[in-house]
C-alpha atoms as a PDB file:
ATOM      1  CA  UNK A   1     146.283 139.014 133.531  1.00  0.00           C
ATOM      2  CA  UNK A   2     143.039 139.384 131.540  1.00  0.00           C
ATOM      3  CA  UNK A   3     143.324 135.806 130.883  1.00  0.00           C
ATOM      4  CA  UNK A   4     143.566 134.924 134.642  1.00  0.00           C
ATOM      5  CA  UNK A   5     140.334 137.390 134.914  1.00  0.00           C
ATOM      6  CA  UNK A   6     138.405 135.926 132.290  1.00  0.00           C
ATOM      7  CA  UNK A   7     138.952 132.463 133.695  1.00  0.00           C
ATOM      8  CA  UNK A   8     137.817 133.747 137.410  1.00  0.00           C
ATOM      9  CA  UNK A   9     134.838 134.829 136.000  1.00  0.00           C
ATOM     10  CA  UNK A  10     134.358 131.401 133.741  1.00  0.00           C
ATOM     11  CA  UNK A  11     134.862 129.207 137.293  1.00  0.00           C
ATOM     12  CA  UNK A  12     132.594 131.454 139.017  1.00  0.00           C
ATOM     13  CA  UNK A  13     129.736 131.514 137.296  1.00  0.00           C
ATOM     14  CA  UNK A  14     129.717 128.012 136.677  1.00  0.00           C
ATOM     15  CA  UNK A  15     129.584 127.911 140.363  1.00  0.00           C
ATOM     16  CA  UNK A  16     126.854 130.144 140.891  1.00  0.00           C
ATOM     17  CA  UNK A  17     124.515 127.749 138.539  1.00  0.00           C
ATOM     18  CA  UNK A  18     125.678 125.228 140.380  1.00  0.00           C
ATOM     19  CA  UNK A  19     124.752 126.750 144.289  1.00  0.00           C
ATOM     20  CA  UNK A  20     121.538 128.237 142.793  1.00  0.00           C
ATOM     21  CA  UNK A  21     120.725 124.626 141.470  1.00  0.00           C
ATOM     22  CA  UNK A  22     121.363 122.979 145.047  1.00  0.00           C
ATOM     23  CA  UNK A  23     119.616 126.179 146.380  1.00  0.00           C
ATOM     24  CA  UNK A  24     116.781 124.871 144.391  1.00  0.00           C
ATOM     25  CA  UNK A  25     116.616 121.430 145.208  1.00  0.00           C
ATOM     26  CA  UNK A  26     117.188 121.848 148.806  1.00  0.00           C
ATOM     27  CA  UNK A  27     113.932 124.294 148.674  1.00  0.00           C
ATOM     28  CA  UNK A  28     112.305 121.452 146.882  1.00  0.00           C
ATOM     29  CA  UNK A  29     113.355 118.965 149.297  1.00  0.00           C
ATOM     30  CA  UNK A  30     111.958 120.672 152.259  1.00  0.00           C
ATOM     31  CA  UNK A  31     109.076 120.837 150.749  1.00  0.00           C
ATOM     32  CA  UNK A  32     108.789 117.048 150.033  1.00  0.00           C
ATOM     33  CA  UNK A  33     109.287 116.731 154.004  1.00  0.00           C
ATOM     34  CA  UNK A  34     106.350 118.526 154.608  1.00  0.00           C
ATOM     35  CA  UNK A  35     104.694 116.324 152.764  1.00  0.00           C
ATOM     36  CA  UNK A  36     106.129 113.554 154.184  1.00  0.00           C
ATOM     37  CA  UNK A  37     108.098 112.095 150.776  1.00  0.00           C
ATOM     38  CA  UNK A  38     110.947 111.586 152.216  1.00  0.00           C
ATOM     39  CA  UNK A  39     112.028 108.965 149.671  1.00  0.00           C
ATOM     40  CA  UNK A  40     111.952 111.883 146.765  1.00  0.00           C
ATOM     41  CA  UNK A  41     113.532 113.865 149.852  1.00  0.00           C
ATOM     42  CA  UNK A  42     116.248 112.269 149.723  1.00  0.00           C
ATOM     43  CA  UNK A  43     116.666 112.562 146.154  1.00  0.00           C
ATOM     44  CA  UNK A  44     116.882 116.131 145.663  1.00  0.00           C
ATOM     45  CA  UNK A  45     119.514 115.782 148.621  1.00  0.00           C
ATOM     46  CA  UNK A  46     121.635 113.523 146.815  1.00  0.00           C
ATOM     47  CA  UNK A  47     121.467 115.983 144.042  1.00  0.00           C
ATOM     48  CA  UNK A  48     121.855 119.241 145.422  1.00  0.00           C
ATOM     49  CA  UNK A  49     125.061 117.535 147.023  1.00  0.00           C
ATOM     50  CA  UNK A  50     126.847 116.418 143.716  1.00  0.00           C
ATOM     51  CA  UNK A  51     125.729 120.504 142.700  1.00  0.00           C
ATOM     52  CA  UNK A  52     127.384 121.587 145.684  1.00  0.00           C
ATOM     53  CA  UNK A  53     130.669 119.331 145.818  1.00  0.00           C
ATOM     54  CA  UNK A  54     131.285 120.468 142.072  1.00  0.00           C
ATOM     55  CA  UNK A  55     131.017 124.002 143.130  1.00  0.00           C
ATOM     56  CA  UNK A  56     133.180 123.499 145.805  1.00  0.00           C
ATOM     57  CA  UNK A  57     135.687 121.445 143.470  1.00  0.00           C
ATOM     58  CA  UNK A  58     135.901 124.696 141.322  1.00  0.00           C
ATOM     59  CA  UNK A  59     136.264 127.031 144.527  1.00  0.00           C
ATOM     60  CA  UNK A  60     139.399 125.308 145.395  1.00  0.00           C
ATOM     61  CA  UNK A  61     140.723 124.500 142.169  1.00  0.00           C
ATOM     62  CA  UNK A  62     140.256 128.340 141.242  1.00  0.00           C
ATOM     63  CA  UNK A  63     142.177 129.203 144.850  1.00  0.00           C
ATOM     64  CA  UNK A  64     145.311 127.050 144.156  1.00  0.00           C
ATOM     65  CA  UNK A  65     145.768 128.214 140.807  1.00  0.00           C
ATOM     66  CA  UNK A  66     145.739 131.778 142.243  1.00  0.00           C
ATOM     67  CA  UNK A  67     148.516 130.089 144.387  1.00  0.00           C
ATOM     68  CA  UNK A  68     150.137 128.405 142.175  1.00  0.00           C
ATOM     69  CA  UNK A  69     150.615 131.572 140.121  1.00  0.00           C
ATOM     70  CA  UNK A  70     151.292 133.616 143.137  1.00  0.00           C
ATOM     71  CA  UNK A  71     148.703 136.509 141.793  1.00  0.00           C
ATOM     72  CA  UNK A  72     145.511 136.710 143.103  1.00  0.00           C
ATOM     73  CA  UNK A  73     143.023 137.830 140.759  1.00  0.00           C
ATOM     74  CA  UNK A  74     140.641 139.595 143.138  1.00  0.00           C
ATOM     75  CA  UNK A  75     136.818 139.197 142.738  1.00  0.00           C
ATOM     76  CA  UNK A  76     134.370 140.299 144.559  1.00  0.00           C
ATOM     77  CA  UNK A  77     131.633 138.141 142.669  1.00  0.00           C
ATOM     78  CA  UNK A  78     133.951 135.003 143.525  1.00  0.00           C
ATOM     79  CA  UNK A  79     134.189 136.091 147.085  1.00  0.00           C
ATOM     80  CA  UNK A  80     130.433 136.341 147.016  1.00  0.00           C
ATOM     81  CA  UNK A  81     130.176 132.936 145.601  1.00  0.00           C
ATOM     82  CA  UNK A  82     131.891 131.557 147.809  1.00  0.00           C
ATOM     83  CA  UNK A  83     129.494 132.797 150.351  1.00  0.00           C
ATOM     84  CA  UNK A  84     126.384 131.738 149.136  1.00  0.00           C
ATOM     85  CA  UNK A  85     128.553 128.168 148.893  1.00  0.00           C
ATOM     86  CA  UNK A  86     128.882 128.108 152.669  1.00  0.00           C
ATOM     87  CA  UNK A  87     124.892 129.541 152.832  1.00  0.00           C
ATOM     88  CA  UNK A  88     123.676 126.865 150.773  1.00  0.00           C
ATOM     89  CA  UNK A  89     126.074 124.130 152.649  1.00  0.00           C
ATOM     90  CA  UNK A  90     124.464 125.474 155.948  1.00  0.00           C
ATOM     91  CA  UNK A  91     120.870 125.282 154.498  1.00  0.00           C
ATOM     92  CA  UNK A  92     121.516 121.821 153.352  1.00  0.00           C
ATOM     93  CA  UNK A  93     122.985 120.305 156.290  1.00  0.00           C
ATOM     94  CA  UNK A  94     120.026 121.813 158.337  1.00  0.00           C
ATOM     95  CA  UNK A  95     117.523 119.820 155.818  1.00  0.00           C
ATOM     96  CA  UNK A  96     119.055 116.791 156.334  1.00  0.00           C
ATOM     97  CA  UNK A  97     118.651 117.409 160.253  1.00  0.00           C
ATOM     98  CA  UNK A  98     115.435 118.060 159.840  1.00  0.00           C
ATOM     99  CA  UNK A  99     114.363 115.520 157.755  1.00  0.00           C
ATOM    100  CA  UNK A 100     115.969 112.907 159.998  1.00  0.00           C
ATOM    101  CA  UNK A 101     113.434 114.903 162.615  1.00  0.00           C
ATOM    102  CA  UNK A 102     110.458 113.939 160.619  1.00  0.00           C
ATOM    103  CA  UNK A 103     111.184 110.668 160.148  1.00  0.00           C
ATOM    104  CA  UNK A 104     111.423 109.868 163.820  1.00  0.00           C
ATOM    105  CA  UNK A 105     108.166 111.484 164.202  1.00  0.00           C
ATOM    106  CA  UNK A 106     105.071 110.413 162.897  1.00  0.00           C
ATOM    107  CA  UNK A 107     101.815 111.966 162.534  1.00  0.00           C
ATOM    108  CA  UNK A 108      99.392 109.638 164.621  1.00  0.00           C
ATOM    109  CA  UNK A 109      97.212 108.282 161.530  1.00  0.00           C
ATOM    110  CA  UNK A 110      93.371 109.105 162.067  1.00  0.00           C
END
């Protein structure tokens, strides 16, 4: 049992680095639309969705080995993981909206 605990805690931290580091490039991305860049944009997007696949990866992997074993290790920092995993899906799928927006709109050059 500890070792089932020990590995629930190894999975879920890894994905906690990995939703704060789309967190982080999704934050950076908006900000890139403000300005416009939607090239580097785009970038951070395609990065903070490899971050956020892998995290997700490792949310179900950890879930069917719970099934697999029939025990469920409960864990109230995986639970909260996965969470912020469907927060920072949410906030990422709203920046790609948006930045689609922005493109289709133009400031009228001066």
């Amino acid at each position: 049992m500890q070792k089932n605990t020990e590995h629930t805690l190894n999975v879920t931290m890894t994905m906690i680095l990995k939703i704060g580091s789309a967190r982080s490039l999704v934050a950076a991305a908006l900000t890139d639309i403000a300005s416009y860049r939607y090239g580097a944009a785009r970038e951070k997007l395609s990065r903070a969705e490899v971050e956020l696949m892998t995290a997700q990866r490792l949310q179900v992997r950890r879930l069917v080995e719970n099934a697999q074993a029939q025990r469920f290790v409960h864990s109230t920092l995986f639970m909260n993981a996965q969470s912020a995993l469907v927060s920072v899906m949410g906030e990422f799928q709203m920046t790609e909206n948006l930045m689609g927006a922005f493109e289709r709109w133009e400031p009228e050059v001066a």
